[in-house]
N, C-alpha and C. Protein backbone atom coordinates (compact mmCIF):
# COMPACT_ATOMS: atom_id res chain seq x y z
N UNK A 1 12.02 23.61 -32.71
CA UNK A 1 12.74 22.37 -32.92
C UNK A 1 13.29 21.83 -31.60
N UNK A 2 13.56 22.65 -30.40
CA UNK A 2 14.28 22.43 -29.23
C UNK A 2 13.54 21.80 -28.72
N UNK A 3 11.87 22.19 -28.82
CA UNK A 3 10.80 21.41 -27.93
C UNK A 3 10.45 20.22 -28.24
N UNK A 4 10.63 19.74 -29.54
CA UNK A 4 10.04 19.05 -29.89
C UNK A 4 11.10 17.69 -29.62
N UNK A 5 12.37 17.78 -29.34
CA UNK A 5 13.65 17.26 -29.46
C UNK A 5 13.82 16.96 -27.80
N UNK A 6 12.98 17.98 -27.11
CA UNK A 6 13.05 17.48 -25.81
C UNK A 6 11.88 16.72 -25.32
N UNK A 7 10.90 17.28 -26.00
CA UNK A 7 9.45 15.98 -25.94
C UNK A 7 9.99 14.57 -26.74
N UNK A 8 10.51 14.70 -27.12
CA UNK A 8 10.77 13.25 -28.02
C UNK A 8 11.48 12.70 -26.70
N UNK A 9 12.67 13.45 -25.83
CA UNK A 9 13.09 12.69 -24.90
C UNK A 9 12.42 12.30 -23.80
N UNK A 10 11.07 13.23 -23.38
CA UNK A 10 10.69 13.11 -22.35
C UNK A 10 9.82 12.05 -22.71
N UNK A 11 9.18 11.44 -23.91
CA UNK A 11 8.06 10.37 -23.77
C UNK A 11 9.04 8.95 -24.00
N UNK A 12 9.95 9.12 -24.62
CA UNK A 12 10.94 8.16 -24.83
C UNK A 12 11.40 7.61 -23.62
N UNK A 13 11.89 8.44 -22.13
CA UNK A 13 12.09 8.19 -20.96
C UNK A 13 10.61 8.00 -20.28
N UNK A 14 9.85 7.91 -20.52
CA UNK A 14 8.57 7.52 -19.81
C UNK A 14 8.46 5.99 -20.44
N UNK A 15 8.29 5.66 -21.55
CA UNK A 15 8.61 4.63 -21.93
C UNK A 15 9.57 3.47 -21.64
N UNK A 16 10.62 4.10 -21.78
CA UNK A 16 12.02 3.56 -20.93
C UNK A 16 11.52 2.92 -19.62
N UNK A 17 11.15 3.53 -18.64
CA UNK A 17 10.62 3.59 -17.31
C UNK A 17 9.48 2.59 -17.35
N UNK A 18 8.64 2.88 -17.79
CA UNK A 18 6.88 2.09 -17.51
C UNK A 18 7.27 0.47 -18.27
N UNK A 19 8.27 0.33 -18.90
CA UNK A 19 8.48 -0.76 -20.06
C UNK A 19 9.49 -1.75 -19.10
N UNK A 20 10.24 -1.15 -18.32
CA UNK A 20 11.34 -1.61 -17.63
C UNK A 20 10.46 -2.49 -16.47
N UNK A 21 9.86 -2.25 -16.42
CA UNK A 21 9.04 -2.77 -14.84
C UNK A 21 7.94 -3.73 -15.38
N UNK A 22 7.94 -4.47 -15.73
CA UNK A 22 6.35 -5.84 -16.09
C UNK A 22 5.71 -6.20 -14.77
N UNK A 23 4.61 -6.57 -15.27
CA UNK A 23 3.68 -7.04 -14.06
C UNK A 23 4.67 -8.66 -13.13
N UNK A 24 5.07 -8.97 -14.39
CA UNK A 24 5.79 -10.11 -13.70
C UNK A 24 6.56 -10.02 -12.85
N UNK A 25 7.60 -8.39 -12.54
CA UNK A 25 8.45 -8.73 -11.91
C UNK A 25 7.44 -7.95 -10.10
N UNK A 26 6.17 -7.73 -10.34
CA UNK A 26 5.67 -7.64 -8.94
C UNK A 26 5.02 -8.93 -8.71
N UNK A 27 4.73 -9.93 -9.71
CA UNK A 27 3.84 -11.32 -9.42
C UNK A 27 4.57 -11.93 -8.57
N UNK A 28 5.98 -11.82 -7.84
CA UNK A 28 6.86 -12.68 -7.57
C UNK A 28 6.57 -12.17 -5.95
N UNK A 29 6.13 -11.12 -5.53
CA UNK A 29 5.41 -11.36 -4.20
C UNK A 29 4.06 -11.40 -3.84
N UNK A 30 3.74 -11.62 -5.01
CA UNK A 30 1.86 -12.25 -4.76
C UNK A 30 2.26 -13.97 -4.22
N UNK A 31 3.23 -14.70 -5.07
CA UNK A 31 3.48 -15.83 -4.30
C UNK A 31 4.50 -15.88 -3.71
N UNK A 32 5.47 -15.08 -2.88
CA UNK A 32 6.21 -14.95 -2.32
C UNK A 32 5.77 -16.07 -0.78
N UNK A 33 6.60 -16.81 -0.09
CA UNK A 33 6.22 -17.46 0.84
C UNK A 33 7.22 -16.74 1.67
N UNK A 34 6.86 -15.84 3.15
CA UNK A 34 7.35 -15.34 4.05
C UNK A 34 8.22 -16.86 5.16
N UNK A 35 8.98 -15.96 5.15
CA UNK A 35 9.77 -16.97 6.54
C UNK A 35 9.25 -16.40 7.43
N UNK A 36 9.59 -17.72 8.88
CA UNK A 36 9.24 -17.27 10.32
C UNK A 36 9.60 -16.90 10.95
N UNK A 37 10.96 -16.21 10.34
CA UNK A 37 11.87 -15.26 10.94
C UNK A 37 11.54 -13.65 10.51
N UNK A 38 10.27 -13.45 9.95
CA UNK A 38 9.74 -12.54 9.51
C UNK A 38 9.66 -11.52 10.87
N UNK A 39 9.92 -9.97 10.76
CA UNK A 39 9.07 -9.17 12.10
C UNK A 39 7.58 -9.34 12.24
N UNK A 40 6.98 -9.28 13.33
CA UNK A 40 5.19 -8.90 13.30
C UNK A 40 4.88 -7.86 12.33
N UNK A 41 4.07 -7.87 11.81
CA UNK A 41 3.47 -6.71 10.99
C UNK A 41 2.78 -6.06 11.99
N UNK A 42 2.11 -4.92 11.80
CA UNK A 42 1.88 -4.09 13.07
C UNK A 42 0.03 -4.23 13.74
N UNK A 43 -0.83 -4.98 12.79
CA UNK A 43 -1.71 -5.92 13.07
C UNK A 43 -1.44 -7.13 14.20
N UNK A 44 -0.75 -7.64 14.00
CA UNK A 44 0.13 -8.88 15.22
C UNK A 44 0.66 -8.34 15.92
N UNK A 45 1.28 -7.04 16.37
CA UNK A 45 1.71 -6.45 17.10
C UNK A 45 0.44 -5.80 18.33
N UNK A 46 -0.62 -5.54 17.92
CA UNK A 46 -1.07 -4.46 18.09
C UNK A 46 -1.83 -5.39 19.83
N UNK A 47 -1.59 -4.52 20.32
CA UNK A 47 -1.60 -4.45 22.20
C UNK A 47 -3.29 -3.93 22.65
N UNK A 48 -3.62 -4.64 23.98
CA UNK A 48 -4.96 -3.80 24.06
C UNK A 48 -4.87 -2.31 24.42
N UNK A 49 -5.45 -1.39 23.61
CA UNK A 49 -6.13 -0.03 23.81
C UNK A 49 -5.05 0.77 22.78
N UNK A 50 -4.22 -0.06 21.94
CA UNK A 50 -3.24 0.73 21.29
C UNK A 50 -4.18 0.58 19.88
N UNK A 51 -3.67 1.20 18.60
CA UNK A 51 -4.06 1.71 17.39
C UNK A 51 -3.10 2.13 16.54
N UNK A 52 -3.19 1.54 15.05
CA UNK A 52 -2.68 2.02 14.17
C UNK A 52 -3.39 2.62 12.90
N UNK A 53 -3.01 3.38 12.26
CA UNK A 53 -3.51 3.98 11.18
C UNK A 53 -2.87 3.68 9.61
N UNK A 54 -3.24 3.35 8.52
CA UNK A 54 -3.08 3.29 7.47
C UNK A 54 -3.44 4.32 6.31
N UNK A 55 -2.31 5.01 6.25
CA UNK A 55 -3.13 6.61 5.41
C UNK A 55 -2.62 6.46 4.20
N UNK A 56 -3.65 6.33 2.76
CA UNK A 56 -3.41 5.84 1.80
C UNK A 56 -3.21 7.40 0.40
N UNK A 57 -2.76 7.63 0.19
CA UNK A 57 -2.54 8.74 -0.39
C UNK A 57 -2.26 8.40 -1.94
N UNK A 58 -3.59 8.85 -3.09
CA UNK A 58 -2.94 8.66 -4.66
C UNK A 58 -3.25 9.76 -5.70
N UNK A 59 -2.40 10.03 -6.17
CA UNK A 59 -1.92 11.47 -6.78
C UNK A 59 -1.37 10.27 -8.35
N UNK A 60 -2.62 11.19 -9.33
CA UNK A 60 -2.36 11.10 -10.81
C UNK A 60 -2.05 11.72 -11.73
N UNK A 61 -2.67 12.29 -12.81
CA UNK A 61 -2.79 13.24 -13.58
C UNK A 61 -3.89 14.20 -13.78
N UNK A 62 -5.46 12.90 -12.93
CA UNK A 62 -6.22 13.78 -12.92
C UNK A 62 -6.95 13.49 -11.90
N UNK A 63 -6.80 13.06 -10.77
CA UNK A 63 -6.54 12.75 -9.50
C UNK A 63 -6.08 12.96 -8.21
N UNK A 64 -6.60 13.03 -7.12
CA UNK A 64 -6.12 13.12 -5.69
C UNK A 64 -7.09 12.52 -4.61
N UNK A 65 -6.46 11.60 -3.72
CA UNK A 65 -7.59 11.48 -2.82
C UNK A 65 -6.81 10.75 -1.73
N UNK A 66 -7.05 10.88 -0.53
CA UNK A 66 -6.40 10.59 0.25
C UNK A 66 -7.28 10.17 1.47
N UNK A 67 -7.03 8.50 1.97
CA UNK A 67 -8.15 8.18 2.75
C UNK A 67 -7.15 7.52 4.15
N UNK A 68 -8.13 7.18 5.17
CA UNK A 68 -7.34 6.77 6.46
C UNK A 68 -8.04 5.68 7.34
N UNK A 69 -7.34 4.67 7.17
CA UNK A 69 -7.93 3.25 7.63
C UNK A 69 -7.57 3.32 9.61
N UNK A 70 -7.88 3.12 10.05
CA UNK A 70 -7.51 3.14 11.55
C UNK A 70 -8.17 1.92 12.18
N UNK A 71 -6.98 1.23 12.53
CA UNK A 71 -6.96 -0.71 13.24
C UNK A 71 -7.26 0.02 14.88
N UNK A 72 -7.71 -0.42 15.72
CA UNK A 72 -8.07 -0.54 17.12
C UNK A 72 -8.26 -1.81 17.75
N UNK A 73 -7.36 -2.15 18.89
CA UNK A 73 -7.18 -3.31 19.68
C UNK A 73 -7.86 -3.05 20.83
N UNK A 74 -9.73 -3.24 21.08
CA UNK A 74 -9.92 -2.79 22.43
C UNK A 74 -10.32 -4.13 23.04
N UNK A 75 -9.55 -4.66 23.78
CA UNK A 75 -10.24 -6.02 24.84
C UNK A 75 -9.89 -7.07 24.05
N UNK A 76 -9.53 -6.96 23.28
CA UNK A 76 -8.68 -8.02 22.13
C UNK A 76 -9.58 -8.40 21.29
N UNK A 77 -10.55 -7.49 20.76
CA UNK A 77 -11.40 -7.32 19.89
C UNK A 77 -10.86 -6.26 18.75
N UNK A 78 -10.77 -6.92 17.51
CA UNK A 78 -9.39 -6.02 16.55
C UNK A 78 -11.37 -4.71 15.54
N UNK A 79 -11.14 -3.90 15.53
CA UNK A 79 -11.97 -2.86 14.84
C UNK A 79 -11.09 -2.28 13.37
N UNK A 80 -11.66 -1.93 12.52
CA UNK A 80 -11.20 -0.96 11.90
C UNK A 80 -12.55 0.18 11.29
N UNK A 81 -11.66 1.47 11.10
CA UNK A 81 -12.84 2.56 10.80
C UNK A 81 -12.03 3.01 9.82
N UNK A 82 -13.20 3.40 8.43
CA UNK A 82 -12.78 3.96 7.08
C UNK A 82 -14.11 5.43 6.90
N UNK A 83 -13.38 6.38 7.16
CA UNK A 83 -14.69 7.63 6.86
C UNK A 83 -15.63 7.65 8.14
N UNK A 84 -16.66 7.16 8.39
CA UNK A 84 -17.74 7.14 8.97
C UNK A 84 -18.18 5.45 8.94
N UNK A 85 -17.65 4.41 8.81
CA UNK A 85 -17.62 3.51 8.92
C UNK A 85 -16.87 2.75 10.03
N UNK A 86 -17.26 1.52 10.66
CA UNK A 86 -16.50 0.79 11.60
C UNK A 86 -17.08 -0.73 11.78
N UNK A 87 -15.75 -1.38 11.03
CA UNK A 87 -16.34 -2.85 11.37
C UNK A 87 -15.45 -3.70 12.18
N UNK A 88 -16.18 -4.60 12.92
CA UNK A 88 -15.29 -5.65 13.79
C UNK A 88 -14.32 -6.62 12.60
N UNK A 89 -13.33 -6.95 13.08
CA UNK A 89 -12.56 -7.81 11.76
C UNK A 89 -12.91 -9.22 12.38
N UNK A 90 -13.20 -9.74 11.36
CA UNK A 90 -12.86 -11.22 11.32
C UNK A 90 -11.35 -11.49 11.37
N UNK A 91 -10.79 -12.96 11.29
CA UNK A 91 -10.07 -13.55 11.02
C UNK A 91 -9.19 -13.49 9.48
N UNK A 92 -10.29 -13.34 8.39
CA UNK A 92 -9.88 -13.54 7.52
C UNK A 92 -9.55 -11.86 6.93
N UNK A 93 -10.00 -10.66 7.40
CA UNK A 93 -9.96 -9.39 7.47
C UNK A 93 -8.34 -9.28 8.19
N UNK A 94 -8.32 -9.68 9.21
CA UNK A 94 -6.62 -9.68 9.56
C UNK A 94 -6.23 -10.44 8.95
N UNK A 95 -5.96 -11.58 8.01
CA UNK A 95 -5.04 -12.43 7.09
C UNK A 95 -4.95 -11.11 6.04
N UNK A 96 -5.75 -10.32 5.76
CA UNK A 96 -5.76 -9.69 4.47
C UNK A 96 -4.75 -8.21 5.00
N UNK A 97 -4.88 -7.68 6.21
CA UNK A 97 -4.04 -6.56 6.35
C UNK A 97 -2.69 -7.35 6.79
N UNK A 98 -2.71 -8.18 7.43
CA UNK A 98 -0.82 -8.81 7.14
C UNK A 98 -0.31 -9.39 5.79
N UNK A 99 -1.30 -9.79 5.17
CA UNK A 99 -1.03 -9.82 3.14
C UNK A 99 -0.58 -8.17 2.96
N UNK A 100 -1.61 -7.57 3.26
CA UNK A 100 -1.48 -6.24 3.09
C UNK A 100 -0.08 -5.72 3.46
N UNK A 101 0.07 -5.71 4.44
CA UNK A 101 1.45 -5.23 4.85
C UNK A 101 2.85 -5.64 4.30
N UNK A 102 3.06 -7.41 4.62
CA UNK A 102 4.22 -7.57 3.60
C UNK A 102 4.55 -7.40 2.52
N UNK A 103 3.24 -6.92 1.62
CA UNK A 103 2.86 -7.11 -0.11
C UNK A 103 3.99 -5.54 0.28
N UNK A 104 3.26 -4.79 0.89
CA UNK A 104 3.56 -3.45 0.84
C UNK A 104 5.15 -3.06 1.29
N UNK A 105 5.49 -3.77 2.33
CA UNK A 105 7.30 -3.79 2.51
C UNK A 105 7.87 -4.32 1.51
N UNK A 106 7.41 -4.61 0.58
CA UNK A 106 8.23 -5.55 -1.06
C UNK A 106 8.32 -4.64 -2.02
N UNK A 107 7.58 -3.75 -2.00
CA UNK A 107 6.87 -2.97 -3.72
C UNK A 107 8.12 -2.73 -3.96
N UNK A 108 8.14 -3.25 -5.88
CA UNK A 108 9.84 -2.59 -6.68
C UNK A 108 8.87 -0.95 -7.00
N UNK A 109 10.28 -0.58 -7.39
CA UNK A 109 10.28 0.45 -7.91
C UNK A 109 9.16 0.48 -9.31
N UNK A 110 8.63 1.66 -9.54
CA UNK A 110 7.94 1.95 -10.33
C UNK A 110 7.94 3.06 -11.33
N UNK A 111 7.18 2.83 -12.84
CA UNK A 111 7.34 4.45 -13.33
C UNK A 111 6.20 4.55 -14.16
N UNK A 112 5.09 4.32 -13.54
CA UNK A 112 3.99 5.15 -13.96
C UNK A 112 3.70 6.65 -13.69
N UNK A 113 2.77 7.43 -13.82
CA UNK A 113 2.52 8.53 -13.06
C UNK A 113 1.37 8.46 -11.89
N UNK A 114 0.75 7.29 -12.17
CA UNK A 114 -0.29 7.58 -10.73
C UNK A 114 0.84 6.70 -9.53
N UNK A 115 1.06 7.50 -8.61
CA UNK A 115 1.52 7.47 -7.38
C UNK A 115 0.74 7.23 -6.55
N UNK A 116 1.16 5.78 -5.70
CA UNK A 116 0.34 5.60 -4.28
C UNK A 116 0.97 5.28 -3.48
N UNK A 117 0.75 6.24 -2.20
CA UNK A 117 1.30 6.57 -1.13
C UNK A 117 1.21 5.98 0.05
N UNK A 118 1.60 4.82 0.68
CA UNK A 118 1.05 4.26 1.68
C UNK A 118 1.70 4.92 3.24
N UNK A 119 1.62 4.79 4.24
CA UNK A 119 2.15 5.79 5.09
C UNK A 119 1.12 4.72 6.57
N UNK A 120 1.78 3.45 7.39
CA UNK A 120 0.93 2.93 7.98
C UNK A 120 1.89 3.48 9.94
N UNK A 121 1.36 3.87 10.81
CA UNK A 121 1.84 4.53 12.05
C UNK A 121 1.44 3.99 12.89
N UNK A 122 1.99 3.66 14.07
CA UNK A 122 1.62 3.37 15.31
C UNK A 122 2.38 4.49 16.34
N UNK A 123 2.43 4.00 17.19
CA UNK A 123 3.18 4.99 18.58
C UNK A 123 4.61 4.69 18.64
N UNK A 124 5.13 3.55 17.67
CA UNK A 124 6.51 3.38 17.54
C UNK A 124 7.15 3.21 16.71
N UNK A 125 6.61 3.19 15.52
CA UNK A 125 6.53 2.64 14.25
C UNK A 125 6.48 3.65 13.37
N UNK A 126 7.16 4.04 11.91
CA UNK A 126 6.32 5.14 10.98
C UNK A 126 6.75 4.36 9.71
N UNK A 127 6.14 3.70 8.86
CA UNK A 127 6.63 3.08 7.51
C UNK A 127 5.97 3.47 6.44
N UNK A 128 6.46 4.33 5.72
CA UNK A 128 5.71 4.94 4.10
C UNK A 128 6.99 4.65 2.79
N UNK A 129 5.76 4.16 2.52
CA UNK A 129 6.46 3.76 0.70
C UNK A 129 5.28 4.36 -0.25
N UNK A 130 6.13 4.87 -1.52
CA UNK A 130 5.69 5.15 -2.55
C UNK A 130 5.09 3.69 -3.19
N UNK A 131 4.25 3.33 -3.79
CA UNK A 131 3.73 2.63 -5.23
C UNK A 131 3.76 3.17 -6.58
N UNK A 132 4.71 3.53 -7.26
CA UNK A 132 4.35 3.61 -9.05
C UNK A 132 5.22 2.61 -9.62
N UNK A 133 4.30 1.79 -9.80
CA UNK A 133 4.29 0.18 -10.29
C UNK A 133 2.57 0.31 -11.20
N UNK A 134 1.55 0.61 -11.01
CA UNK A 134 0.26 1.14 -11.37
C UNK A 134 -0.15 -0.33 -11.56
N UNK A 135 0.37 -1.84 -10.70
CA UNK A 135 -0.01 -2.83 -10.86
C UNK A 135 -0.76 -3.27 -9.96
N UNK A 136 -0.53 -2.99 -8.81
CA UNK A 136 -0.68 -3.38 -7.35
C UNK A 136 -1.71 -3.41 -6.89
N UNK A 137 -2.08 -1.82 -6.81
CA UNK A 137 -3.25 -1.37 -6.09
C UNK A 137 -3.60 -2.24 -5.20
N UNK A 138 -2.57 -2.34 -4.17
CA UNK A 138 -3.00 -3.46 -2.44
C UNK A 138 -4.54 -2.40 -1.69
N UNK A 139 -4.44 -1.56 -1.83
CA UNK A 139 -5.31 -0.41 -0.94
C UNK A 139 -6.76 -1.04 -1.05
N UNK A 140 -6.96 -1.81 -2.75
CA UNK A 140 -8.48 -2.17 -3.22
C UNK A 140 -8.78 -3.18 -2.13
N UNK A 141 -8.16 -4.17 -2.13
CA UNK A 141 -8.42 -5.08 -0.59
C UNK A 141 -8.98 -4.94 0.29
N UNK A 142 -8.10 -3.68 0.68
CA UNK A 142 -8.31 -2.94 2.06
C UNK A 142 -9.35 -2.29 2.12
N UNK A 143 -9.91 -1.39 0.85
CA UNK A 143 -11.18 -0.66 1.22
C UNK A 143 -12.49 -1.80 0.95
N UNK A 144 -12.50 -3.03 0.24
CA UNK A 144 -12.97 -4.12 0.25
C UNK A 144 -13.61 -4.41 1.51
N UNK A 145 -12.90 -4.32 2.35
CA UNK A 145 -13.47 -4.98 3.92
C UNK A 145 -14.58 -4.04 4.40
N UNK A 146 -14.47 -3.32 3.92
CA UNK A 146 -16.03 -2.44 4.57
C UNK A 146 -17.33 -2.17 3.66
């Protein structure tokens, strides 16, 4: 009877949690309009011969995988490499990792169970946020470009 009295609480608080959070209240930085008093994101930052990395980490229930995007500024030619892959960015490839980035300094709180881990580094910089919101998924974008 004890278990069953504490499973009743534990799906009841999962509920609580996943119910509290609507897609609506993350739609509000899909159109969010940034001011120009905004910092550089670390794409606009990025200097010749310097590099940043984007290490995307998501842990479910029946799940794990953990991948690593790496930006390169050589000659003011912007690169990125995913696995064994490496493409030159366009223009519109950097509009999408500074989408990428502010989307990602916004995320509310979440209470799903798949967890995504964003974790983006430079040589001065270290910024990681959790995602369980299970709305978002900004990362699909990102592996998009290659």
């Amino acid at each position: 009877m004890i278990f069953k009295n504490h499973l009743w609480l534990f799906l009841f608080s999962i509920f609580i949690l996943t119910t509290s959070f609507s897609k609506e209240d993350f739609k509000r930085t899909e159109n969010y309009t940034y001011t120009t008093k905004r910092l550089p994101t670390m794409v606009e930052s990025l200097q010749h011969g310097e590099h940043y990395t984007i290490q995307i980490t998501s842990i479910g229930c029946f799940h794990g995988k953990r991948q690593t995007i790496t930006v390169l500024n050589k000659e003011g030619i912007l690169t990125a490499s995913l696995n064994n892959k490496r493409k030159i960015l366009s223009p519109s490839n950097v509009n999408e990792l500074i989408h990428f980035e502010l989307q990602l300094r916004e995320i509310p709180l979440g209470g799903c169970t798949t967890i995504d881990t964003y974790s983006i580094n430079n040589d001065y910089e270290t910024f990681t946020i959790s995602d369980g919101t299970c709305s978002w998924q900004g990362y699909k974008s990102l592996l998009a470009i290659f």
